[in-house]
Protein backbone atom coordinates (compact mmCIF):
# COMPACT_ATOMS: atom_id res chain seq x y z
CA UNK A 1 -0.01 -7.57 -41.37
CA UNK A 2 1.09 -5.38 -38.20
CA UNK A 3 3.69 -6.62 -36.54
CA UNK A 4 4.29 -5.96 -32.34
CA UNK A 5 7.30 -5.91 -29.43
CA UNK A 6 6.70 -8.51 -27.35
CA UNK A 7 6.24 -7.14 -24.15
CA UNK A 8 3.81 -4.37 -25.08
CA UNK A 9 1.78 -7.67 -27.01
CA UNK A 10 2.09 -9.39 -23.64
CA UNK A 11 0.74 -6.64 -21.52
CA UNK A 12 -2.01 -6.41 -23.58
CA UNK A 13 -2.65 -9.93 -23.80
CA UNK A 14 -2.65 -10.38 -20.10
CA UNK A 15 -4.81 -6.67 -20.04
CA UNK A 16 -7.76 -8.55 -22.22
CA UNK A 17 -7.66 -11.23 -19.79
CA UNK A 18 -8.18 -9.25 -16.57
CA UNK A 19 -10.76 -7.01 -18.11
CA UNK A 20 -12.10 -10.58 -18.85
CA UNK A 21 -12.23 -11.38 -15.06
CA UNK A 22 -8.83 -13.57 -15.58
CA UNK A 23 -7.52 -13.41 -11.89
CA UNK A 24 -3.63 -10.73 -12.40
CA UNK A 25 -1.33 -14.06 -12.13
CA UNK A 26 -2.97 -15.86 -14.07
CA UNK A 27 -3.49 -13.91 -16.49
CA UNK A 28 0.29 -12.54 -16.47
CA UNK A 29 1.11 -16.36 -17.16
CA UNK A 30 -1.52 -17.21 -20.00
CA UNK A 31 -0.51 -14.07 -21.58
CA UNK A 32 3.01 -15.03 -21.70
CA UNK A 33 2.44 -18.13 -23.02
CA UNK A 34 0.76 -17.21 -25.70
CA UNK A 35 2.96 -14.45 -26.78
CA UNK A 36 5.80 -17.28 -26.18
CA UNK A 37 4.66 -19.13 -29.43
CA UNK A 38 4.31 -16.41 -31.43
CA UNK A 39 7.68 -15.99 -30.41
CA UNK A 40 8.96 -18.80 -31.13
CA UNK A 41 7.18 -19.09 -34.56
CA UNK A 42 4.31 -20.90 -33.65
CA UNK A 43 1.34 -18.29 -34.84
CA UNK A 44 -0.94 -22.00 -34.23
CA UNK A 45 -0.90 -21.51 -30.69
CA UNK A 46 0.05 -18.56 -29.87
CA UNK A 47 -2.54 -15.04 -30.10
CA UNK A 48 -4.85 -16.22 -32.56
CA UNK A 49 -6.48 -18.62 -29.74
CA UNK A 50 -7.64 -15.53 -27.64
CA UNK A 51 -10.79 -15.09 -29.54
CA UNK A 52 -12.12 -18.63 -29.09
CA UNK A 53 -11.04 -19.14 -25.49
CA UNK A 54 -12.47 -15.25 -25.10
CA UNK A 55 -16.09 -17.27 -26.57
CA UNK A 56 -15.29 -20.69 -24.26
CA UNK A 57 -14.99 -18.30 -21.50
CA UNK A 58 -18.28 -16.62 -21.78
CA UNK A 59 -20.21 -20.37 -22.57
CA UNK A 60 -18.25 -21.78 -19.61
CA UNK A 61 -16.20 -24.28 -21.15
CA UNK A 62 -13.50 -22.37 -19.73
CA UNK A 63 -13.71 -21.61 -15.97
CA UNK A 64 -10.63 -19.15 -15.20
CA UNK A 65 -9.76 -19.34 -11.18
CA UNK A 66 -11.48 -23.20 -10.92
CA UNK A 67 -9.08 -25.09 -8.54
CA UNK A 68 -6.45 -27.11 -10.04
CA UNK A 69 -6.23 -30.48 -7.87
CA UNK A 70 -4.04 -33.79 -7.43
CA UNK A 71 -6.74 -36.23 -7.10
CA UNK A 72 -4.08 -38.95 -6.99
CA UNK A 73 -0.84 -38.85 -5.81
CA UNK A 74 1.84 -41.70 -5.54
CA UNK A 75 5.56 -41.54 -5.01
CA UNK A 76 6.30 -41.78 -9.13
CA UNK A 77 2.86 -40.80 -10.31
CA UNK A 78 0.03 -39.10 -10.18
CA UNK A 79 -3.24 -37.57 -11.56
CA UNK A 80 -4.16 -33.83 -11.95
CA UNK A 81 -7.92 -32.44 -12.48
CA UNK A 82 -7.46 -28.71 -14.46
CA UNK A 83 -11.00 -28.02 -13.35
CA UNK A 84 -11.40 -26.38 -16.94
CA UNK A 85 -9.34 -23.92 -16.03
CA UNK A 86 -6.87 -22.54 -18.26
CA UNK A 87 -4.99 -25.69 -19.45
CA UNK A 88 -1.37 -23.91 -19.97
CA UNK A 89 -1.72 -23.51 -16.01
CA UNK A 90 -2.69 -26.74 -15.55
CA UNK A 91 -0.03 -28.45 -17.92
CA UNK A 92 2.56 -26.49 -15.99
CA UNK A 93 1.32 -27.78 -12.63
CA UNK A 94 1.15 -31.59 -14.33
CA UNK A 95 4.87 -30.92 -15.24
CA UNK A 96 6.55 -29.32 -12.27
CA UNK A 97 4.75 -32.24 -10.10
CA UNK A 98 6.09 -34.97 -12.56
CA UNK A 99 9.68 -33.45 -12.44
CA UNK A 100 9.57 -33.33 -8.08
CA UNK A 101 8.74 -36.78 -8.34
CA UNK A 102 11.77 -37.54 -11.11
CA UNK A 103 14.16 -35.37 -8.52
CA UNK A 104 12.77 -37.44 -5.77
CA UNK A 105 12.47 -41.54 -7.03
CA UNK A 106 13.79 -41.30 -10.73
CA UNK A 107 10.70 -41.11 -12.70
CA UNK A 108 7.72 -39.17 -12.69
CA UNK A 109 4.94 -39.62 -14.49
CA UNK A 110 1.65 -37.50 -13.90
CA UNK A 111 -1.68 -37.58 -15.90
CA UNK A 112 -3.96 -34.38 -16.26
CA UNK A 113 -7.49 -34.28 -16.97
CA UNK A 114 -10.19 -31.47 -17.06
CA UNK A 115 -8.14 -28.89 -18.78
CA UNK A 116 -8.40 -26.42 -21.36
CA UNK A 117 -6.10 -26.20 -24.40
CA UNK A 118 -3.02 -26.59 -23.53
CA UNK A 119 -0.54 -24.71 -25.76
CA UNK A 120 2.91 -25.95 -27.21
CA UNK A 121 3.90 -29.29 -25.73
CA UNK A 122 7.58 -27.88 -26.36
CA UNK A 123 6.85 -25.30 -23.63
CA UNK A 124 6.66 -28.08 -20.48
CA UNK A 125 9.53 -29.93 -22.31
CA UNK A 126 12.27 -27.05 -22.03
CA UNK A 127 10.63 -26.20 -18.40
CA UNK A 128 11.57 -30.56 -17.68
CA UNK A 129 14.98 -30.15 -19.22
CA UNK A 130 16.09 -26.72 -17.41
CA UNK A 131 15.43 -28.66 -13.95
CA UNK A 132 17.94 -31.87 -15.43
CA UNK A 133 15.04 -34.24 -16.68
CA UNK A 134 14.36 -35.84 -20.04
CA UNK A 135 10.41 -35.09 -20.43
CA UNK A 136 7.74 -36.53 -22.70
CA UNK A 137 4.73 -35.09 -23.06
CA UNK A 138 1.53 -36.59 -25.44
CA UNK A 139 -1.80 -35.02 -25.63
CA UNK A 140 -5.23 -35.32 -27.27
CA UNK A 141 -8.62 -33.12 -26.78
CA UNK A 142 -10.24 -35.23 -24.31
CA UNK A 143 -12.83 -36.57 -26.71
CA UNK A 144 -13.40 -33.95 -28.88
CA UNK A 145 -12.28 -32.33 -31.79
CA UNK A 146 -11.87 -35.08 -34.10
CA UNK A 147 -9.65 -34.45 -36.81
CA UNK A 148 -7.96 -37.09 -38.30
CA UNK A 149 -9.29 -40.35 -40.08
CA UNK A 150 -7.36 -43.96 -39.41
CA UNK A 151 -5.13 -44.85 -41.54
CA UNK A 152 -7.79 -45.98 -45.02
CA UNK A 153 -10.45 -44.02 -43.77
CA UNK A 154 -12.27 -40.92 -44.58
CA UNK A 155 -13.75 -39.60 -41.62
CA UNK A 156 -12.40 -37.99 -38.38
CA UNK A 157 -11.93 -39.99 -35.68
CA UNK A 158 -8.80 -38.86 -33.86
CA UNK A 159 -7.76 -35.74 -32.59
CA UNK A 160 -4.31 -34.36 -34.12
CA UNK A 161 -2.68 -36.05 -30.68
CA UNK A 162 0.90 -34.39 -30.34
CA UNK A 163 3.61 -35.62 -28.74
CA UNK A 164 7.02 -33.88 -27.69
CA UNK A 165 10.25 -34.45 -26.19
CA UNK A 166 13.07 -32.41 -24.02
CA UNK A 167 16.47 -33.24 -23.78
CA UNK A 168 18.68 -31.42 -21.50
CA UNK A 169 22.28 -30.74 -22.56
CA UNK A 170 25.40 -30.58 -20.52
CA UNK A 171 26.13 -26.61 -22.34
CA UNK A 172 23.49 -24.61 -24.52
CA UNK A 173 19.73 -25.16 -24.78
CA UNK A 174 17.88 -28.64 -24.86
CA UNK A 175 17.00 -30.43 -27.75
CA UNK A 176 13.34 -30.60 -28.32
CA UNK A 177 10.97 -32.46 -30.37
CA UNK A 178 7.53 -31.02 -31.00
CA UNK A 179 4.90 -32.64 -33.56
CA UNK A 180 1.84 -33.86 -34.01
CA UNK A 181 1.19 -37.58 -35.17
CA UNK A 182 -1.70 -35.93 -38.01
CA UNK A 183 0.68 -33.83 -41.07
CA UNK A 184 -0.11 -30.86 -39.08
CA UNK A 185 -1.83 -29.42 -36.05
CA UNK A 186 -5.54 -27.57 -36.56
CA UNK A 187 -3.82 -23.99 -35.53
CA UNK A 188 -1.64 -24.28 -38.73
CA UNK A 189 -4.73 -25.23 -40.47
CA UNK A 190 -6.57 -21.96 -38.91
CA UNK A 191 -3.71 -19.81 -39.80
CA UNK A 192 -3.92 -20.58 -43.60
CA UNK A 193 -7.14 -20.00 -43.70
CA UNK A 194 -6.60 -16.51 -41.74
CA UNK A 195 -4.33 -15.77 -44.32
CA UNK A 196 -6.39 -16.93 -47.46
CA UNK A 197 -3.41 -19.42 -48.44
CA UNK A 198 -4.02 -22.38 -49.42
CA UNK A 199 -2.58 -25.97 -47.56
CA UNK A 200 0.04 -28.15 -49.34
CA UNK A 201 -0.60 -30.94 -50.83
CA UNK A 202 -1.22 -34.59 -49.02
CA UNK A 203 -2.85 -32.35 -45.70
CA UNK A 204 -6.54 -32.53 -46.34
CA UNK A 205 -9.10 -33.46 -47.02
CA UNK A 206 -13.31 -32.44 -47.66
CA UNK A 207 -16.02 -33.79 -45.81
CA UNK A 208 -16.47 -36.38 -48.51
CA UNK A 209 -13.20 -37.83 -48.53
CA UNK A 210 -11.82 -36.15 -51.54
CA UNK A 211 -8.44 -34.79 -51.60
CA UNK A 212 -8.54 -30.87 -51.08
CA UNK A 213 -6.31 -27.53 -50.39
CA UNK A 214 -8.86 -24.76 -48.89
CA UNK A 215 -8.49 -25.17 -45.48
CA UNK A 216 -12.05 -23.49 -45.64
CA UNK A 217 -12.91 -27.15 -46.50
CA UNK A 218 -11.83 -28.23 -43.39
CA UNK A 219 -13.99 -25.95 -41.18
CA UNK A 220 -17.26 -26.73 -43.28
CA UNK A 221 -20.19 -28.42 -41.60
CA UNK A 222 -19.74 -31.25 -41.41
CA UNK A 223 -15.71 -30.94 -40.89
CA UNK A 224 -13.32 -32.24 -43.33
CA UNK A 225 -10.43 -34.12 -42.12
CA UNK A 226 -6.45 -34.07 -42.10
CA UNK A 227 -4.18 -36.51 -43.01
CA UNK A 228 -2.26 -38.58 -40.32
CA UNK A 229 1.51 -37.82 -40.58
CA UNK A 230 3.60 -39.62 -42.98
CA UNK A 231 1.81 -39.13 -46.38
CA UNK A 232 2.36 -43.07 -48.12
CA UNK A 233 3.16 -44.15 -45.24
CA UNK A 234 0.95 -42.49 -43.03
CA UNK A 235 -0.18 -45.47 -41.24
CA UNK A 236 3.16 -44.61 -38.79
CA UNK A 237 1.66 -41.28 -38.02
CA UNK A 238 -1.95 -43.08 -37.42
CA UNK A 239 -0.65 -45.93 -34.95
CA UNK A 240 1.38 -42.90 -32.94
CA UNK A 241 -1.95 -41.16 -32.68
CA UNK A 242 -3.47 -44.93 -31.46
CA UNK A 243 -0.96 -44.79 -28.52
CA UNK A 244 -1.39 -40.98 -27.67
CA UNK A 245 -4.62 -41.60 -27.21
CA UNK A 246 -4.13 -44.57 -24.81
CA UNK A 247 -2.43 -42.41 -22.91
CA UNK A 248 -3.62 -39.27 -22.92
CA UNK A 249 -7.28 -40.28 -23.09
CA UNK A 250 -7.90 -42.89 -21.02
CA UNK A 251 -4.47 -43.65 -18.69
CA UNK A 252 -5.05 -39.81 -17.71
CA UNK A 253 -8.55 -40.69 -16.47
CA UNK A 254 -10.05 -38.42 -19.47
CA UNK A 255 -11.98 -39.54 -22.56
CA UNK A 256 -10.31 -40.83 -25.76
CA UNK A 257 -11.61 -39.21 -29.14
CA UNK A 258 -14.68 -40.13 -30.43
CA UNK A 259 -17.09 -39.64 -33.67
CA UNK A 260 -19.93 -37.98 -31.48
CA UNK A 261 -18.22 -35.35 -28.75
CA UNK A 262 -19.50 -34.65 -25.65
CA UNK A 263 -20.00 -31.12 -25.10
CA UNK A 264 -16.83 -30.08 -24.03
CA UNK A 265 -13.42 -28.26 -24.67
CA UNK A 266 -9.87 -28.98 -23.82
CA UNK A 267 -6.85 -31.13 -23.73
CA UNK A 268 -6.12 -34.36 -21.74
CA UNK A 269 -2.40 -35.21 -21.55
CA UNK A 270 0.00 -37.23 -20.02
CA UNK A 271 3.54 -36.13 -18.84
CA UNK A 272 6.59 -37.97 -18.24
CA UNK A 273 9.82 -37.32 -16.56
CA UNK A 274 13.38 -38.95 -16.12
CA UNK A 275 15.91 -37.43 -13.75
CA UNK A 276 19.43 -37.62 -15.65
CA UNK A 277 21.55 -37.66 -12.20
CA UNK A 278 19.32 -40.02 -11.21
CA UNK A 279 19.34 -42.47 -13.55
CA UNK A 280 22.67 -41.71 -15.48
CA UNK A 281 24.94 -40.37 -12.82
CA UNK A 282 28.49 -39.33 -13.58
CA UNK A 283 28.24 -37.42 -16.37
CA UNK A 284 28.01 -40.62 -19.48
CA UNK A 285 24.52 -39.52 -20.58
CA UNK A 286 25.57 -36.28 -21.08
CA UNK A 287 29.03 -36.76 -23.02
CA UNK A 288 26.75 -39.33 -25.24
CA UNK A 289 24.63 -36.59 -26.37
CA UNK A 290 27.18 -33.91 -26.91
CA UNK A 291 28.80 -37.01 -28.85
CA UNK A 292 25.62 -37.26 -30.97
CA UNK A 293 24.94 -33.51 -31.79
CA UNK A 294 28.63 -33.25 -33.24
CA UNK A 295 28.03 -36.26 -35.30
CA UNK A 296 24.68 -34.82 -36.59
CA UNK A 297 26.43 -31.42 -37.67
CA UNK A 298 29.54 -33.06 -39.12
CA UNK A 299 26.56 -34.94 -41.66
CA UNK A 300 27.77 -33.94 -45.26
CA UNK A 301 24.53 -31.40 -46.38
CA UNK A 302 22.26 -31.93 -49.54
CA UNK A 303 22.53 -29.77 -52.05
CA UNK A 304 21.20 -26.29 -51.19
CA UNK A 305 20.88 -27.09 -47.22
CA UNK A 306 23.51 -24.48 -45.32
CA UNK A 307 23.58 -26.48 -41.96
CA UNK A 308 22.29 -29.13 -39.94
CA UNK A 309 19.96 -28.06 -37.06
CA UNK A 310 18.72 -29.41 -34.09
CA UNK A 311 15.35 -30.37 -33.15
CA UNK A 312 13.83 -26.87 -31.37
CA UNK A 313 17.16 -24.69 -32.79
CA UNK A 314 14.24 -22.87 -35.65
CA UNK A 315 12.53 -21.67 -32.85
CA UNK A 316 15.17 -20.37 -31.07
CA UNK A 317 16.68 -18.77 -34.16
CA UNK A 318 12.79 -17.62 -34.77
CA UNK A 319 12.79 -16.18 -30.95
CA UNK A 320 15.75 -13.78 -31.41
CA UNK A 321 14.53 -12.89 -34.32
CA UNK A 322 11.22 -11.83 -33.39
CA UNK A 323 12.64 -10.62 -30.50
CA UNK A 324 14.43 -8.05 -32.02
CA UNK A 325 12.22 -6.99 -34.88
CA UNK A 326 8.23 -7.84 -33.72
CA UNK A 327 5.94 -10.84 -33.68
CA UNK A 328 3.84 -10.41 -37.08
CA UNK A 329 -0.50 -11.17 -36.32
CA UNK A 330 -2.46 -11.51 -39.33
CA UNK A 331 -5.05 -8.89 -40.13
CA UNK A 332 -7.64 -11.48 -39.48
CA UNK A 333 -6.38 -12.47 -35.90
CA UNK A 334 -5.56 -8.94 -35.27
CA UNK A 335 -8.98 -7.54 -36.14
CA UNK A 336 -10.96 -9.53 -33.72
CA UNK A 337 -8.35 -8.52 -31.31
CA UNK A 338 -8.55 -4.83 -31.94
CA UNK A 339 -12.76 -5.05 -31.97
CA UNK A 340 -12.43 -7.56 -28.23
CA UNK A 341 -9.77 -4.38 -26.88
CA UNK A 342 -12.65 -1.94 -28.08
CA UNK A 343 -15.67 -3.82 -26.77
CA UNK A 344 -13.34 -4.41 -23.30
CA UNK A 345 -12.06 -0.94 -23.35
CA UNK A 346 -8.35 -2.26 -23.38
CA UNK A 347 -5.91 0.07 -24.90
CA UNK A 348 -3.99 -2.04 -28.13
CA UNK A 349 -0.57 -1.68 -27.93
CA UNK A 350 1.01 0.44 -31.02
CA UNK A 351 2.48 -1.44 -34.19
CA UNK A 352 5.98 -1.62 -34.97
CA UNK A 353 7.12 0.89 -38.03
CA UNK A 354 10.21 0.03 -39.96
């Protein structure tokens, strides 16, 4: 498994793009996203997506340089169309829009439609909390790509529907809450399978219901499924994915999930900000929550368990790592990188050696 610095990965990330006919901004900005989650520990979302959006690009499901457009704009909400454009653009524009309105009347709260995927929710979270807002953020695949049976059944009918959180903190870096309401997203599902491990127990399932392990059982034709989160009492994970879809599907003005797709790509979300100053002036939301993180490290620890962390302090600990000694790509991912660099005539970037 070769292992890269990030910002030779991220030049040649954003290099693949342009040679792709990415517009230079844009495809400075996708790369870095991408390379973020690696980063940060999520392999799900991070390079091993180029491929597939490389093969969405080329059917047109994603349309790099469409316009991005508010089609409806009030003082604490409003609606964005992606365009199928790149959807980590989009999301960003959904989020910086939802936080002016937050700065402006309190609360913003912004729905986006017509995107591609749209990366780690965590990302428009910390961008929310750096500007002073608490954010929200839920998302499903705008009608496709379902996953996920309700709670009994055996069949897909929901996407994996994520849903995260950023809270800002008076000192040091926001707390943030990142999951999906199925066990686990399809990315972790894809990187197993890269790697030719095999899934833990109470994730998945065949295509005819029975209880499996090969994420290669996932991908067959027809799909298999995965669990909604909360194993026994996964029925808490499937009504959370009930209400992401209300939101993100149809309150955004896109499609909720359905059996029988229509013939499209992406991510529908909804994003949600609260100004702090605004609505907790003076400094008492902030105390509370320094209160609360003390009180959550002074927990006595289980046996074996070093430390208490934070919600979003692994990937931070996973960024300076990586940071410091490379972001590992499995040979799969990496060999459809190396042969799309070839067929592009992109120079790869050279591995790290210990």
């Amino acid at each position: 498994m070769p292992t890269f610095a990030p910002q030779p990965l991220t030049e040649f990330v954003a290099a693949l793009w342009r040679s792709l006919g990415v517009p230079p901004d844009d495809a400075g900005q996708v790369a870095s996203a991408l390379v973020g989650c690696n980063l940060a520990g999520h392999d799900s979302h991070g390079v091993i997506r180029i491929t597939q959006w490389v093969e969405h690009l080329r059917d047109g499901r994603l349309r790099p340089g469409a316009p991005i457009r508010v089609t409806r704009d009030l003082p604490a909400a409003a609606v964005v169309d992606g365009g199928w454009n790149f959807g980590l653009l989009a999301a960003r524009r959904a989020m910086e829009l939802a936080v002016g309105k937050a700065r402006a009347v309190g609360v913003g709260a912004v729905g986006l439609c017509q995107a591609h995927h749209i990366g780690r929710l965590a990302d428009y979270c910390e961008l929310a909390a750096g500007a002073g807002c608490i954010a929200q953020v839920v998302a499903n695949n705008h009608g496709v790509a379902a996953a996920v049976p309700p709670w009994g059944g055996i069949k897909p009918r929901l996407a994996t529907n994520p849903m995260a959180f950023g809270l800002p903190r008076r000192d040091g870096p926001p707390i943030v809450v990142d999951i999906t309401t199925a066990v686990a997203p399809e990315g972790k599902i894809r990187v197993l399978r890269n790697r030719g491990e095999l899934a833990p127990d109470g994730w998945l399932l065949d295509n005819q219901g029975r209880p499996t392990r090969d994420p290669n059982d996932f991908y067959a034709e027809p799909r298999g499924a995965i669990l909604p989160l909360g194993g026994d009492v996964g029925y808490k994970g499937y009504g959370l994915s009930v209400a992401v879809e209300a939101l993100a599907g149809a309150l955004s003005g896109a499609l909720c999930t359905r059996a029988t797709p229509p013939a499209l790509y992406g991510n529908a979300a909804f994003f949600t900000a609260w100004s702090v100053e605004a609505v907790q002036p003076g400094g008492h939301y902030e105390d509370e929550i320094e209160r609360l993180v003390q009180s959550l490290r002074d927990c006595p620890t289980a046996d074996g368990v070093e430390e208490i962390l934070l919600p979003g302090e692994p990937e931070q600990r996973t960024r300076e790592r990586r940071q410091r000694d490379g972001i590992p790509v499995d040979d799969t991912t990496w060999s459809e990188l190396a042969a799309l660099a070839a067929e592009q005539r992109v120079e790869a970037p050279p591995a790290v050696t210990r």
